[in-house]
C-alpha atoms as a PDB file:
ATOM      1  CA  UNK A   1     106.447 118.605 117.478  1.00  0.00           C
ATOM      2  CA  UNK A   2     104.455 115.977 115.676  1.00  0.00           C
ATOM      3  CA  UNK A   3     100.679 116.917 114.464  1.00  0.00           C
ATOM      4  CA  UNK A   4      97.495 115.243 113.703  1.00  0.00           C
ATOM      5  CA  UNK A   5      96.084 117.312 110.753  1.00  0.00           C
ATOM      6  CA  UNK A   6      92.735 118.407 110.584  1.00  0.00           C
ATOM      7  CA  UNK A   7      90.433 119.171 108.943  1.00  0.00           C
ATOM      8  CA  UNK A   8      91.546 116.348 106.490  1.00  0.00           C
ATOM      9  CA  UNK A   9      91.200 117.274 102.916  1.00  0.00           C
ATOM     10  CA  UNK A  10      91.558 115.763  99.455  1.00  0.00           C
ATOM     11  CA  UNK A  11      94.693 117.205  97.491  1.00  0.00           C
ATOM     12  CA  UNK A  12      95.359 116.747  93.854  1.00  0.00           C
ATOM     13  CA  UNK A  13      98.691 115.858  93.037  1.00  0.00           C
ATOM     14  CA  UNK A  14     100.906 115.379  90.183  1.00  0.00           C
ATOM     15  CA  UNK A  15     103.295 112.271  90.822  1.00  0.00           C
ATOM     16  CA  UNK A  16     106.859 112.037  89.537  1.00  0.00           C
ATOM     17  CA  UNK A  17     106.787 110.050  85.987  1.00  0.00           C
ATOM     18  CA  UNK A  18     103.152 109.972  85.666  1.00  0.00           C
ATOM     19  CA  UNK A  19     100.511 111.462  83.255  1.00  0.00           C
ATOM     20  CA  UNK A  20      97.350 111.016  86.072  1.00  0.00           C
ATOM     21  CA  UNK A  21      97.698 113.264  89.276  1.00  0.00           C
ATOM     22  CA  UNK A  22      96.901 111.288  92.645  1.00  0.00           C
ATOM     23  CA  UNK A  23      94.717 112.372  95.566  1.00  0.00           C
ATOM     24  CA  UNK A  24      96.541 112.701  98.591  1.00  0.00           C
ATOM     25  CA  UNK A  25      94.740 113.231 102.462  1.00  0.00           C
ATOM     26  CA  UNK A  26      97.557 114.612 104.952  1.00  0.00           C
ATOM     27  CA  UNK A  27      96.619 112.695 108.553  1.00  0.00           C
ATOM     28  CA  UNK A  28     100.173 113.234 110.266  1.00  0.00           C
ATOM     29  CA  UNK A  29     102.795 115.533 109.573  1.00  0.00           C
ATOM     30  CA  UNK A  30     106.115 115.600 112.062  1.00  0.00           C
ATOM     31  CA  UNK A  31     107.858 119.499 110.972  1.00  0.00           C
ATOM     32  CA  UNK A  32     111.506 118.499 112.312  1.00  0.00           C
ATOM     33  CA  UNK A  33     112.033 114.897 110.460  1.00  0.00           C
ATOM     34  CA  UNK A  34     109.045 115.421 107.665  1.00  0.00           C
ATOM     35  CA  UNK A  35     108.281 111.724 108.841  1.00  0.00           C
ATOM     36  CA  UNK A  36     104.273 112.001 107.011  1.00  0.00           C
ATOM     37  CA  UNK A  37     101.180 109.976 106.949  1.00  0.00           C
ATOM     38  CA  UNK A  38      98.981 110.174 104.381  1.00  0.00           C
ATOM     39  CA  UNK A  39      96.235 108.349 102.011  1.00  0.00           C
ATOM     40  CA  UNK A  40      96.757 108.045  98.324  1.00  0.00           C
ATOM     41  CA  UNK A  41      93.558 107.371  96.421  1.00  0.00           C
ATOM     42  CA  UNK A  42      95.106 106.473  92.695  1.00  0.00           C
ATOM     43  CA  UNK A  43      92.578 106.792  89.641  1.00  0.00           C
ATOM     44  CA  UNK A  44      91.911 104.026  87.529  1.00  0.00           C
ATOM     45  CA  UNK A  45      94.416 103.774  84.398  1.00  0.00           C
ATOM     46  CA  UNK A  46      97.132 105.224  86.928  1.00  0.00           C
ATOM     47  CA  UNK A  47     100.184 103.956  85.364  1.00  0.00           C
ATOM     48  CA  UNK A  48     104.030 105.540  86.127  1.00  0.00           C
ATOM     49  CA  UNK A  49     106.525 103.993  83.825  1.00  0.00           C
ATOM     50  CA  UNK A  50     109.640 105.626  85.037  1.00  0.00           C
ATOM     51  CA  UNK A  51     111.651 103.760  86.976  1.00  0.00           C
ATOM     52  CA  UNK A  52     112.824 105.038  90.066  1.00  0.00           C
ATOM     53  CA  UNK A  53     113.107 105.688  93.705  1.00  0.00           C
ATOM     54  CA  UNK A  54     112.464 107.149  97.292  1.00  0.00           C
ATOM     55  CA  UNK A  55     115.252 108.793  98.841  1.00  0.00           C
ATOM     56  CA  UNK A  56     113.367 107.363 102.196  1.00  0.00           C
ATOM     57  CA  UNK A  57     111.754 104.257 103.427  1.00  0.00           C
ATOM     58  CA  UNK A  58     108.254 104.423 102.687  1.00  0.00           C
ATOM     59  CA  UNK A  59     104.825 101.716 103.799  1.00  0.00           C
ATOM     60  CA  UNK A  60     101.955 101.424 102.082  1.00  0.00           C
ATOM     61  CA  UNK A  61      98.839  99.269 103.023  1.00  0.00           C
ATOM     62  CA  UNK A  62      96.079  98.877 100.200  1.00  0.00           C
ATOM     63  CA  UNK A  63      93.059  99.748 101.315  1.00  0.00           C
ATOM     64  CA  UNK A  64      90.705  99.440  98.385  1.00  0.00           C
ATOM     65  CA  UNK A  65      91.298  98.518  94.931  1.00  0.00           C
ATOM     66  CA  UNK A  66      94.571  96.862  93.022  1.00  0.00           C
ATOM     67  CA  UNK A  67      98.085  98.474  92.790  1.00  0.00           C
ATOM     68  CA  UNK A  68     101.147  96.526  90.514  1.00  0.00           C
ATOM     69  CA  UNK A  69     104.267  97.474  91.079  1.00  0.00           C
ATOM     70  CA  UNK A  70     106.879  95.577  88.735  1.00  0.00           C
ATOM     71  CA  UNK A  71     104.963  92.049  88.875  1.00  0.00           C
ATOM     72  CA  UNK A  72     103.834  92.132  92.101  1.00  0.00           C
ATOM     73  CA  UNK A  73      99.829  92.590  92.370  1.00  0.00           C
ATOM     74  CA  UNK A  74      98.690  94.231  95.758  1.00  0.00           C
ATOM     75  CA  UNK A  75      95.305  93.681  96.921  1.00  0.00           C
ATOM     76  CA  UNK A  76      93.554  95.418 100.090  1.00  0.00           C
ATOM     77  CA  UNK A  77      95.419  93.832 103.302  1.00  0.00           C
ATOM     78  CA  UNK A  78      98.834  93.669 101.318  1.00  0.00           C
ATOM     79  CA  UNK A  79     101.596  96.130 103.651  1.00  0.00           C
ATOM     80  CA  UNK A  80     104.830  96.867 100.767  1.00  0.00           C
ATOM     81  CA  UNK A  81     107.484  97.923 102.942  1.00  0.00           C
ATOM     82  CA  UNK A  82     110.561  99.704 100.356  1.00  0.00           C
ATOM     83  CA  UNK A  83     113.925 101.001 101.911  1.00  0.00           C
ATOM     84  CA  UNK A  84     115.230 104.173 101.179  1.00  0.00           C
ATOM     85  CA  UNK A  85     117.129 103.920  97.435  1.00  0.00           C
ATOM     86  CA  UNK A  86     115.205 100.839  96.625  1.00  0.00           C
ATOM     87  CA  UNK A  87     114.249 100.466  92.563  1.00  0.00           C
ATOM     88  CA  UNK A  88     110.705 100.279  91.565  1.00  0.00           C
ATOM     89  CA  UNK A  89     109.637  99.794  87.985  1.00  0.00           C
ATOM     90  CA  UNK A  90     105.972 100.207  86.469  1.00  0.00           C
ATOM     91  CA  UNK A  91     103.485 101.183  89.157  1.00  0.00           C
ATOM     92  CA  UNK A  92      99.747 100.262  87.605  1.00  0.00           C
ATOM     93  CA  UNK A  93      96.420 101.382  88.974  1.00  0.00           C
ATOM     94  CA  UNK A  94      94.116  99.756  85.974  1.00  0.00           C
ATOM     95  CA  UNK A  95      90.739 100.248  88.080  1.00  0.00           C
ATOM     96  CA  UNK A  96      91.894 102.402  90.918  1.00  0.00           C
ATOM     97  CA  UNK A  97      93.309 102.088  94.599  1.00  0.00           C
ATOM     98  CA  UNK A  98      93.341 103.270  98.173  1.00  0.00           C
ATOM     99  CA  UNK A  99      96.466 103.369 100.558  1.00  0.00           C
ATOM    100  CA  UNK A 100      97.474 104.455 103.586  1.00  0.00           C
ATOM    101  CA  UNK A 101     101.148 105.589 102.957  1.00  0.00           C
ATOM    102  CA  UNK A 102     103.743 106.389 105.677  1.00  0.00           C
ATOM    103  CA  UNK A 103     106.812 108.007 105.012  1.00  0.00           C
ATOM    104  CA  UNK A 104     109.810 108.180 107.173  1.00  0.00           C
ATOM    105  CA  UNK A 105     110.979 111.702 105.587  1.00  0.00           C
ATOM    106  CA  UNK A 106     110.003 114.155 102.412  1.00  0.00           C
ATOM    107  CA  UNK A 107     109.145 111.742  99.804  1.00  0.00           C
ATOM    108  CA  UNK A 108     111.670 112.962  96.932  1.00  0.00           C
ATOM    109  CA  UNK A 109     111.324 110.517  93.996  1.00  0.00           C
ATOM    110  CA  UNK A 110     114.649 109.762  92.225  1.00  0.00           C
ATOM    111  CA  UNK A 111     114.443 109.029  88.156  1.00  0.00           C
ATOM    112  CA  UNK A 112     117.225 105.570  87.114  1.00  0.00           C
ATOM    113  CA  UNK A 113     117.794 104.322  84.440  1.00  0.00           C
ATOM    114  CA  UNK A 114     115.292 100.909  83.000  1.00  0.00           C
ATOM    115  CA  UNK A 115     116.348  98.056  84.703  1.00  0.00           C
ATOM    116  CA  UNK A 116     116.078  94.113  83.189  1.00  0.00           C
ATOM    117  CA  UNK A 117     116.106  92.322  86.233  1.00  0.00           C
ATOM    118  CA  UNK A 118     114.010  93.781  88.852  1.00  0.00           C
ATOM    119  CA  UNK A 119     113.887  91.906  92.634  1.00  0.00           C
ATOM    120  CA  UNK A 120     109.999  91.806  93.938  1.00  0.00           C
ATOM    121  CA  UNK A 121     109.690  94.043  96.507  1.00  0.00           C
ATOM    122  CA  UNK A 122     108.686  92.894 100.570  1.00  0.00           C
ATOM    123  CA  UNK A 123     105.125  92.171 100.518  1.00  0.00           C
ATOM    124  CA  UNK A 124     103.371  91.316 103.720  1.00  0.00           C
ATOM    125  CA  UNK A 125      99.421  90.320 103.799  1.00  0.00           C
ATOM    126  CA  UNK A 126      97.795  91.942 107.010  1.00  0.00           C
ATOM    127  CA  UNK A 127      94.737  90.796 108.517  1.00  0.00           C
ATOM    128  CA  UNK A 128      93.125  93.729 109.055  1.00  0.00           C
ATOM    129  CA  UNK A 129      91.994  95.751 111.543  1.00  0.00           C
ATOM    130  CA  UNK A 130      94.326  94.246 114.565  1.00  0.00           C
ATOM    131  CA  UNK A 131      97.093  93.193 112.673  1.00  0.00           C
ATOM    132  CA  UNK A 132      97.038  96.986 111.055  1.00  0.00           C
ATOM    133  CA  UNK A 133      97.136  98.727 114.253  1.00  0.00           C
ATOM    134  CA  UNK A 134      99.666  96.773 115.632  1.00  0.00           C
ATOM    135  CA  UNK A 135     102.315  96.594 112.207  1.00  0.00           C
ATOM    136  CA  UNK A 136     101.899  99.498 110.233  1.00  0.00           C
ATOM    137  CA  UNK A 137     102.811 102.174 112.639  1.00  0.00           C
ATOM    138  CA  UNK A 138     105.340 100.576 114.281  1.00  0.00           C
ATOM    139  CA  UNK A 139     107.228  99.137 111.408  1.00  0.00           C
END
């Protein structure tokens, strides 16, 4: 059955292909699909170089801060919304960031190969808060 976690907590982290460890804060954890919602608070000078994938659909919403994935800047109200398998090169944190990050299952990043020709990923600018309730946990 699907939880709300609590007491929240802060969890150090070391991420797939990066030198900095993130902070992670569980809020939602569902046992049977490992569908997971979480905040991500990068450090500034975050930077993962390896290019790579989920092996599920994933949502972030910035928060705080900047994130650059590829050459796509994300600023707070920006909603990235990557399919399951979908390349990501270069993810940048130069000052820092917040998200709120949803997964649909275990997050299991997948190393590929550099790519030349990378697509931009979807990017969708919220207006938070009522857009945000009403998109991100229903996408």
């Amino acid at each position: 059955m699907p939880r709300l976690l609590g007491p929240a907590q802060w969890t150090e982290i070391a991420m797939d292909g990066s030198a900095l460890p993130v902070a992670t804060m569980l809020l939602f954890h569902d046992p049977a699909t490992h569908h997971r919602r979480l905040l991500v608070r990068f450090p500034a000078g975050f930077e993962r170089s390896e290019v790579g994938s989920y092996q599920t659909r994933e949502r972030f919403l910035v928060l705080a801060g900047s994130l650059t994935i590829g050459r796509q800047e994300l600023v707070p109200g920006n909603l990235l919304d990557v399919g399951a398998g979908v390349l990501r090169d270069r993810t940048l944190a130069p000052h820092g960031a917040l998200t709120l990050v949803s997964f649909d299952a275990r997050p299991q990043w997948a190393a590929a190969a550099p790519s030349t020709a990378t697509e931009p990923l979807p990017l969708r600018h919220l207006q938070p808060p009522d857009e945000f309730c009403a998109r991100f946990w229903d996408l």
